[in-house]
Protein backbone atom coordinates (compact mmCIF):
# COMPACT_ATOMS: atom_id res chain seq x y z
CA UNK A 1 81.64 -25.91 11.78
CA UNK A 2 78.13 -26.15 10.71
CA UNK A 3 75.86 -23.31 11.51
CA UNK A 4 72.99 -24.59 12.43
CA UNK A 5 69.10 -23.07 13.60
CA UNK A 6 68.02 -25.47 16.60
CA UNK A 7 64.71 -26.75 17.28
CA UNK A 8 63.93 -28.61 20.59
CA UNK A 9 62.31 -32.10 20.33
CA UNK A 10 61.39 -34.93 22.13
CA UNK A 11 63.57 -37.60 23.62
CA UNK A 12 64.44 -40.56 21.40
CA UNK A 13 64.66 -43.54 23.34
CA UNK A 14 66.29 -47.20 22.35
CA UNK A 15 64.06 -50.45 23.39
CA UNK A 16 67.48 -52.35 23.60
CA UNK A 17 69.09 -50.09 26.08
CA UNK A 18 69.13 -48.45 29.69
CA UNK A 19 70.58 -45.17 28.11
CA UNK A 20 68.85 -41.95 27.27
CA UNK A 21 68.99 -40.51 23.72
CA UNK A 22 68.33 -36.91 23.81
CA UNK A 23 67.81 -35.24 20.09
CA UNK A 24 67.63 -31.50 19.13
CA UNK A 25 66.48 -31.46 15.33
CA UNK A 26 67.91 -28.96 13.01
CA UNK A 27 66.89 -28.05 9.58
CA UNK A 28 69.19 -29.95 7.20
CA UNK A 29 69.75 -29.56 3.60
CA UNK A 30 68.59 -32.65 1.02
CA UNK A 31 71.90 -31.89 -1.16
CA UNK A 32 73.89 -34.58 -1.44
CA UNK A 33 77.68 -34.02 -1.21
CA UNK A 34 79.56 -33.87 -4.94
CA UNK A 35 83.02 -34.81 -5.31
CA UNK A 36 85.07 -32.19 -5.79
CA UNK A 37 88.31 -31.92 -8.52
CA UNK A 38 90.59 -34.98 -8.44
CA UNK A 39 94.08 -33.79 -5.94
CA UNK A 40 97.32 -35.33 -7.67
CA UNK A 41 96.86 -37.44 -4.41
CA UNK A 42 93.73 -38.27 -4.47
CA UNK A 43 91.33 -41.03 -5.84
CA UNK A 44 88.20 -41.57 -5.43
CA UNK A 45 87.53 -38.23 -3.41
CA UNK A 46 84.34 -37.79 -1.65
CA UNK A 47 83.36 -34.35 0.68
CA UNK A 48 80.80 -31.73 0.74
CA UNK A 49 81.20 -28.92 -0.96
CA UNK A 50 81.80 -25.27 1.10
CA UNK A 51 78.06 -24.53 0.48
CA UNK A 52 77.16 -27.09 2.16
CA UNK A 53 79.52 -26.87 4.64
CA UNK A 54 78.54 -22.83 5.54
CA UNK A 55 75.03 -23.52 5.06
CA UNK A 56 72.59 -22.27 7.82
CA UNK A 57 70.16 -25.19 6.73
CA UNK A 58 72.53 -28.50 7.86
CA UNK A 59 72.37 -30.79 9.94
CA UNK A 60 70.81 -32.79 12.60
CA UNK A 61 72.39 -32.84 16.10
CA UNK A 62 71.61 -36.23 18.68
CA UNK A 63 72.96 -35.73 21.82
CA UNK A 64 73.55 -39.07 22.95
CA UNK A 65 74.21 -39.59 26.69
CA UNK A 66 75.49 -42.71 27.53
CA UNK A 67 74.80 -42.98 31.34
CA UNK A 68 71.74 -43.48 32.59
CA UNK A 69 72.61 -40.59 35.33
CA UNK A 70 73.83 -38.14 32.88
CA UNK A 71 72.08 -34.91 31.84
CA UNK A 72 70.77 -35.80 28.35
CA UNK A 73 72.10 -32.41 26.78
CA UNK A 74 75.71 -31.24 26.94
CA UNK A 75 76.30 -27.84 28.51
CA UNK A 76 78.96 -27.06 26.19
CA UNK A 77 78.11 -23.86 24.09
CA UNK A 78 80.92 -24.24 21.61
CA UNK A 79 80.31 -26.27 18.27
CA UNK A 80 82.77 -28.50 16.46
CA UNK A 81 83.66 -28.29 13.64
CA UNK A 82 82.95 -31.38 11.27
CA UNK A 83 86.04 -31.38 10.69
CA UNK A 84 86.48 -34.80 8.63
CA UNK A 85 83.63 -33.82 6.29
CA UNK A 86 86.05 -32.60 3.69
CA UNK A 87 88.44 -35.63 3.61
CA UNK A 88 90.32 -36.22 0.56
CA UNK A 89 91.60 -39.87 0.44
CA UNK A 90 94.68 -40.50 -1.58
CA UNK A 91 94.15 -44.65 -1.59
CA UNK A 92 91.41 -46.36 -3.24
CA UNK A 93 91.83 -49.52 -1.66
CA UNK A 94 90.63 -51.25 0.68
CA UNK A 95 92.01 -50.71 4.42
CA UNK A 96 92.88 -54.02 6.53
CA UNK A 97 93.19 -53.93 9.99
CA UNK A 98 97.28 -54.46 10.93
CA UNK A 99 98.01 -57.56 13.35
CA UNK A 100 100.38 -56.69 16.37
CA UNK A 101 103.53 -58.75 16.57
CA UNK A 102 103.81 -61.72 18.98
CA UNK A 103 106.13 -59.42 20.79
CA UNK A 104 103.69 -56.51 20.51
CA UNK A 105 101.41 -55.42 23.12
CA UNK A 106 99.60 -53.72 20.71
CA UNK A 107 97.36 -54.03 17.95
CA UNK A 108 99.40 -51.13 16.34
CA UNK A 109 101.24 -48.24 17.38
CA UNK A 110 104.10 -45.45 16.44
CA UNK A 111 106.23 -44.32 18.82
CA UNK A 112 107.60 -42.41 16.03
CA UNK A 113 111.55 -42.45 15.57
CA UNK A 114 111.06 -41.86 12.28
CA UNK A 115 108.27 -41.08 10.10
CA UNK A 116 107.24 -44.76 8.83
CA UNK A 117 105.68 -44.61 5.61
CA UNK A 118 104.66 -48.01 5.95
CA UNK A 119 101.96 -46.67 8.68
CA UNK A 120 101.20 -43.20 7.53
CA UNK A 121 100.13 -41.47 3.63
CA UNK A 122 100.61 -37.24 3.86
CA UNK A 123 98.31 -35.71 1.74
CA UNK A 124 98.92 -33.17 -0.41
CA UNK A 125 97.41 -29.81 -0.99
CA UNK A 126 94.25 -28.01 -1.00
CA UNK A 127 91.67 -29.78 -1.16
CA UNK A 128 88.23 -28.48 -2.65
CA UNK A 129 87.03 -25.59 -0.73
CA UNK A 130 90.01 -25.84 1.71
CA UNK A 131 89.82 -29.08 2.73
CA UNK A 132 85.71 -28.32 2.69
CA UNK A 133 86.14 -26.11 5.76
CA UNK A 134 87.40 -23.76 3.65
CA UNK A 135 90.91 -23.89 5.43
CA UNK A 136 93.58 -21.18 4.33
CA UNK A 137 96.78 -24.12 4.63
CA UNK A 138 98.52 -26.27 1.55
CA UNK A 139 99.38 -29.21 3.18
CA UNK A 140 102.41 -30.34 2.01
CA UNK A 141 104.93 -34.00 2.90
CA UNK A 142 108.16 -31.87 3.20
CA UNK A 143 109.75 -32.33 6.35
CA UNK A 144 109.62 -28.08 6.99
CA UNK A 145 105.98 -29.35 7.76
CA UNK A 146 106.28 -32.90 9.30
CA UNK A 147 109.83 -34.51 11.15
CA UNK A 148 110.62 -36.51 13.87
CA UNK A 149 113.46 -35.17 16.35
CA UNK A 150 113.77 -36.66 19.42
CA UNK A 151 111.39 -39.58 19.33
CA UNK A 152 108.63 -36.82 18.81
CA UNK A 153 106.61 -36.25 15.58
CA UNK A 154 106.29 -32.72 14.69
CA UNK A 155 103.49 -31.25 12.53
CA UNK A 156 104.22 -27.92 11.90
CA UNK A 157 102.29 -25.21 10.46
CA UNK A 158 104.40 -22.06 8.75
CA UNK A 159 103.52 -18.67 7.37
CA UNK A 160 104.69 -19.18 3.87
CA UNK A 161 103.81 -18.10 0.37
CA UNK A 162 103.57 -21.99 -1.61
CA UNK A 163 101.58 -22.97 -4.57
CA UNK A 164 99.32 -20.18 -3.90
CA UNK A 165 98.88 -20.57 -0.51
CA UNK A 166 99.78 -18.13 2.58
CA UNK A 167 100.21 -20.98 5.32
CA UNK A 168 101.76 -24.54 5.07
CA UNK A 169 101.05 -27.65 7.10
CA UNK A 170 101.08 -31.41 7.07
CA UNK A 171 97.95 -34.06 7.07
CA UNK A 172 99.30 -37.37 7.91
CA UNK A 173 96.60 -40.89 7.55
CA UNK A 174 96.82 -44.40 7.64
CA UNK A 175 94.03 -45.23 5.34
CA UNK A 176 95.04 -48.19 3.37
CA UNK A 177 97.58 -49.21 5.57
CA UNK A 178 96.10 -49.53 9.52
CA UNK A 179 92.56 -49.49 9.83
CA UNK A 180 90.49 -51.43 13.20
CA UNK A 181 87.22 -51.56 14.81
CA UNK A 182 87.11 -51.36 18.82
CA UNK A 183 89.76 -51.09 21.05
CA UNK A 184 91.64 -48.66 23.28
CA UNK A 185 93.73 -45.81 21.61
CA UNK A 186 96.47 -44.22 24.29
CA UNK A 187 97.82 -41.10 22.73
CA UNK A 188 100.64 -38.64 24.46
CA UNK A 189 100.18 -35.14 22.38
CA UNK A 190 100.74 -31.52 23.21
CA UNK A 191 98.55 -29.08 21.05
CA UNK A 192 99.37 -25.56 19.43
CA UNK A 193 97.18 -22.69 20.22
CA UNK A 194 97.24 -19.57 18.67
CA UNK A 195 94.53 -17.73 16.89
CA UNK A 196 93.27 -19.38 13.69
CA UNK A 197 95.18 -22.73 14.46
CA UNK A 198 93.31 -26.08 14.59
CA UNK A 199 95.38 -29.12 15.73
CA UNK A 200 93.20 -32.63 14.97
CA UNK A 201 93.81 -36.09 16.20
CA UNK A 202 90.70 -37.96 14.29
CA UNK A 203 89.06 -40.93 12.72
CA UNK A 204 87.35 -41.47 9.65
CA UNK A 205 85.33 -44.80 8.31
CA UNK A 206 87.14 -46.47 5.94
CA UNK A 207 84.34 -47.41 3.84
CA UNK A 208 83.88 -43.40 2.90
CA UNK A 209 85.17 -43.63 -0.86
CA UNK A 210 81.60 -45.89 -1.03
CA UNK A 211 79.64 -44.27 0.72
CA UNK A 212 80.65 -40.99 1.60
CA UNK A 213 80.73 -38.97 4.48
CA UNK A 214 79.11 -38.65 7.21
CA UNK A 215 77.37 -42.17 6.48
CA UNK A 216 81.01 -43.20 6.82
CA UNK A 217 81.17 -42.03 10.49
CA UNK A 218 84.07 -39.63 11.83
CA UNK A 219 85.37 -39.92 15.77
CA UNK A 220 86.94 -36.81 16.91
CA UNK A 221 89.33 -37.31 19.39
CA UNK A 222 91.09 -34.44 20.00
CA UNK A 223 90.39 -31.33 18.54
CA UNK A 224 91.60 -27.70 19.60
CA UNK A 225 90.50 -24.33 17.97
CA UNK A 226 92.27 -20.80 18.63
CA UNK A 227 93.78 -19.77 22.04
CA UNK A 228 90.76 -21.59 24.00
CA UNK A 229 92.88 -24.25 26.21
CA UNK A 230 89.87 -26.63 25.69
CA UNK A 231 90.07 -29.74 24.28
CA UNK A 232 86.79 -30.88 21.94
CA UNK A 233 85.46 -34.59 21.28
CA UNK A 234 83.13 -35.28 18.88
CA UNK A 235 80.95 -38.54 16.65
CA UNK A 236 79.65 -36.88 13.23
CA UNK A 237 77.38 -39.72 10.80
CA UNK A 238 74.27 -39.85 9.20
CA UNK A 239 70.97 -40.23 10.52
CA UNK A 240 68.51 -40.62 8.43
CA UNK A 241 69.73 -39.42 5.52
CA UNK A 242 70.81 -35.92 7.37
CA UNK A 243 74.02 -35.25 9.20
CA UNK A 244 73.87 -36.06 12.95
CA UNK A 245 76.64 -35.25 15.57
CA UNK A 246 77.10 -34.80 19.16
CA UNK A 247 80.19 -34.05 21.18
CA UNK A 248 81.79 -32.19 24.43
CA UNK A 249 84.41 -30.61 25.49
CA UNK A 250 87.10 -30.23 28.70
CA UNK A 251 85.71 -27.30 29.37
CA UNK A 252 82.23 -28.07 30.69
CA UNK A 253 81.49 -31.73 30.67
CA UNK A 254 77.74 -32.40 32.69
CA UNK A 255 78.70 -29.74 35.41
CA UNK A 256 83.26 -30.59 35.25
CA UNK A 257 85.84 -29.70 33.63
CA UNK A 258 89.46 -29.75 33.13
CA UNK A 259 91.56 -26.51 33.77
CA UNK A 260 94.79 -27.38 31.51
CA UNK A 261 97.24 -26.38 29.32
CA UNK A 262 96.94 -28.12 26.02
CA UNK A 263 100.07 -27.10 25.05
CA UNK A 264 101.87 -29.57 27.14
CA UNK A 265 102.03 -33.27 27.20
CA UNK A 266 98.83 -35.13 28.16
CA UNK A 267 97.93 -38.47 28.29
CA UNK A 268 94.35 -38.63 25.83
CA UNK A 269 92.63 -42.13 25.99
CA UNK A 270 89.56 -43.48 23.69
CA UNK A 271 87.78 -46.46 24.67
CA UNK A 272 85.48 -48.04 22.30
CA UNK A 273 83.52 -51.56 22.30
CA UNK A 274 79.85 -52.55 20.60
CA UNK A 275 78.12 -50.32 23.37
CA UNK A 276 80.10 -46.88 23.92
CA UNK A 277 82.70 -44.70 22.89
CA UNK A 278 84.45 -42.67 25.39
CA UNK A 279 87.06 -40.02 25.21
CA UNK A 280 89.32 -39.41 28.43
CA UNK A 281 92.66 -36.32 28.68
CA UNK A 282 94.38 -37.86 32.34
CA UNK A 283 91.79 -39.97 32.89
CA UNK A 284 89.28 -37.02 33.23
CA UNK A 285 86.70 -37.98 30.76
CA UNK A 286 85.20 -35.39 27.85
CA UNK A 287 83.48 -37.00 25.85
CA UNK A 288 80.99 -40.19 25.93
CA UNK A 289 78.25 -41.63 23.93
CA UNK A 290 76.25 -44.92 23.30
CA UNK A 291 76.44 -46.85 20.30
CA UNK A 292 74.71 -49.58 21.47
CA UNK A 293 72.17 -51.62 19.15
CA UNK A 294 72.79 -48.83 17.05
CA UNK A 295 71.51 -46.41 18.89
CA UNK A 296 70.40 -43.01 17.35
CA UNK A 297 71.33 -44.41 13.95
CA UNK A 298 74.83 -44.97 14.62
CA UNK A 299 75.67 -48.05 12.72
CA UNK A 300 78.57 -46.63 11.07
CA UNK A 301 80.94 -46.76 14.55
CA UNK A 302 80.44 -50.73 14.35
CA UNK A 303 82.95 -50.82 11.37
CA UNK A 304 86.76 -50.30 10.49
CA UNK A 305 87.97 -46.56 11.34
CA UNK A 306 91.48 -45.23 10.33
CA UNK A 307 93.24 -42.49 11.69
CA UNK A 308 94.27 -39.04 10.80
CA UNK A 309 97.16 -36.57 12.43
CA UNK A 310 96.68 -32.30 10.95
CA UNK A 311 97.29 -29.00 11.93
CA UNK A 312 94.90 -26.59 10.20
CA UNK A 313 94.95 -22.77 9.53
CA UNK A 314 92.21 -20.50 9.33
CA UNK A 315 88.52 -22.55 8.68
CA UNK A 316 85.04 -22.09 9.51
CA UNK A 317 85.52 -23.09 12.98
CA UNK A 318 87.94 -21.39 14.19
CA UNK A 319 87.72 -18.62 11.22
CA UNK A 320 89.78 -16.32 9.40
CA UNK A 321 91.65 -13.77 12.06
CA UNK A 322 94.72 -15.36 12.01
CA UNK A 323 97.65 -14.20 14.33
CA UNK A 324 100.47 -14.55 11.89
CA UNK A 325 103.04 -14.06 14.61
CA UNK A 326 102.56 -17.76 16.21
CA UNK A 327 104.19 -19.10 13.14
CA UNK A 328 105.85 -21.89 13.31
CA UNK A 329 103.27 -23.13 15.70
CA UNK A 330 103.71 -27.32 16.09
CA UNK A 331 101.32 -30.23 17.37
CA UNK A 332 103.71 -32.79 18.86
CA UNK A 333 102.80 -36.62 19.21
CA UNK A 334 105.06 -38.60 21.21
CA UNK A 335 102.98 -41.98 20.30
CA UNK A 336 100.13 -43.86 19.38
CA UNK A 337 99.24 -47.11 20.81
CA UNK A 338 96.46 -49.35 19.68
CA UNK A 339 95.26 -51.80 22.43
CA UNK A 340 92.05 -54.78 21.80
């Protein structure tokens, strides 16, 4: 999480479009983000560093509605956390989107009976400054951290003592090995709560070990912090120069919301094409925003995207009281499809 000082501006608007863009500027920092110390995993690793990721002077926030009836701020009070700011990439290469099977409905999916290493990379350890969120897990590839049993993948975070960490998890991507751009993403997933946990079903531009992040983009799909029963969805790039990101949440959404329990199995849907990008839990939608002729900047969700399955502990979202009794505390996926 960013903390950011707000100042109210004027609407943006896009010639090329019916929708409203409305912007709320925040003072943002001219650092630019260093890489931090190479990860045995890791090449070419780009992210902020945890100054710049706990500075009060940050970023700038758009919020982007995408229908021309919509409120042109989100009621939501909560902030995500920019949460794929701090990615460490283990491949250098470059990603190429998968093609489906002629059997395959799908563009790609894992309905995970195993744990297919020819679809997923775990990534290992600390990152710098925890992951840049300054996050309190090691993320490990063991399977005490990551299985499958039952047709369901299990991403488990323990309360452990391991290479000098209190907490372990797992960080599972397919960077290098499934990348796409538009489509329809159908995901079944229950979520851990628990105070200090933060579950994360997200995207990140694949082009990020060139240009870094946010210019790279990041599409949060699901994210969940502490015991708050809300689901968050979020768009993070660069505007400008400065970091720009707007999102919503289940739990106020223009006026609705969801009462649920993330806990158990839902149904979460993304949609995205050349003009929006639109999150859905049950077909109740959280999340929506306009991309359209780039609007507000946002080039960088016209380009290939890869995904990214972790369970956090501890971070400057959902900070550092951490309720050591939930652990083990487990996201399970039951599968990922890609549709175009």
């Amino acid at each position: 999480m960013r903390h950011k000082t707000v100042l109210k501006s004027a609407f943006l608007k896009t010639a090329a479009t019916a929708f409203a863009i409305a912007g709320m500027l925040v003072a943002c920092s001219d650092d630019t983000p260093s890489a931090p110390d190479t990860q045995p995993e890791s090449s070419a690793t780009i992210e902020p560093t945890s100054s710049e990721l706990a500075s009060s002077s940050s970023s700038v926030t758009l919020g982007i509605s995408s229908s021309i009836a919509a409120p042109v701020e989100s009621s939501s009070s909560s902030e995500p956390g920019n949460h794929g700011s701090s990615a460490e990439m283990t491949s250098s290469s470059s990603s190429a989107a998968i093609s489906s099977s002629s059997e395959s409905p799908y563009l790609w999916n894992d309905e995970f009976d195993t744990i297919d290493t020819a679809k997923w990379t775990f990534e290992i350890g600390t990152g710098a400054s925890g992951w840049g969120n300054n996050e309190k897990q090691y993320y490990t590839g063991r399977s005490e951290n990551a299985y499958v049993h039952d047709g369901i993948l299990h991403i488990r975070a323990n309360k452990e003592s391991y290479e000098g960490s209190g907490y372990t998890s797992a960080r599972m991507i397919t960077k290098g090995k499934f990348t796409f751009t538009y489509g329809t993403v159908e995901a079944r997933i229950a979520l851990p709560v628990g105070k200090g946990i933060w579950p994360a079903f997200w995207m990140l531009g694949e082009n990020i070990d060139r240009v870094s992040w946010p210019a790279c983009g990041e599409i949060d799909i699901i994210e969940a912090v502490n015991s708050e029963n809300i689901v968050y969805g979020t768009n993070h790039w660069s505007y400008n120069g400065d970091h720009a990101q707007y999102g919503n949440n289940t739990g106020d959404y223009y006026g609705t919301s969801k009462k649920m329990d993330i806990t158990e199995f839902h149904t979460y849907k993304f949609t995205w094409d050349k003009e929006l990008i639109t999150m859905y839990v049950d077909d109740f939608k959280y999340h929506e925003i306009s991309i359209k002729d780039n609007a507000g900047g946002t080039d960088a969700f016209h380009k290939p995207f890869f995904f990214i399955l972790n369970v956090a502990v501890g971070g400057n979202w959902p900070k550092f009281d951490i309720d050591d009794s939930q652990f083990p505390n487990e996201m399970l996926v039951d599968y990922i499809r890609v549709s175009q």
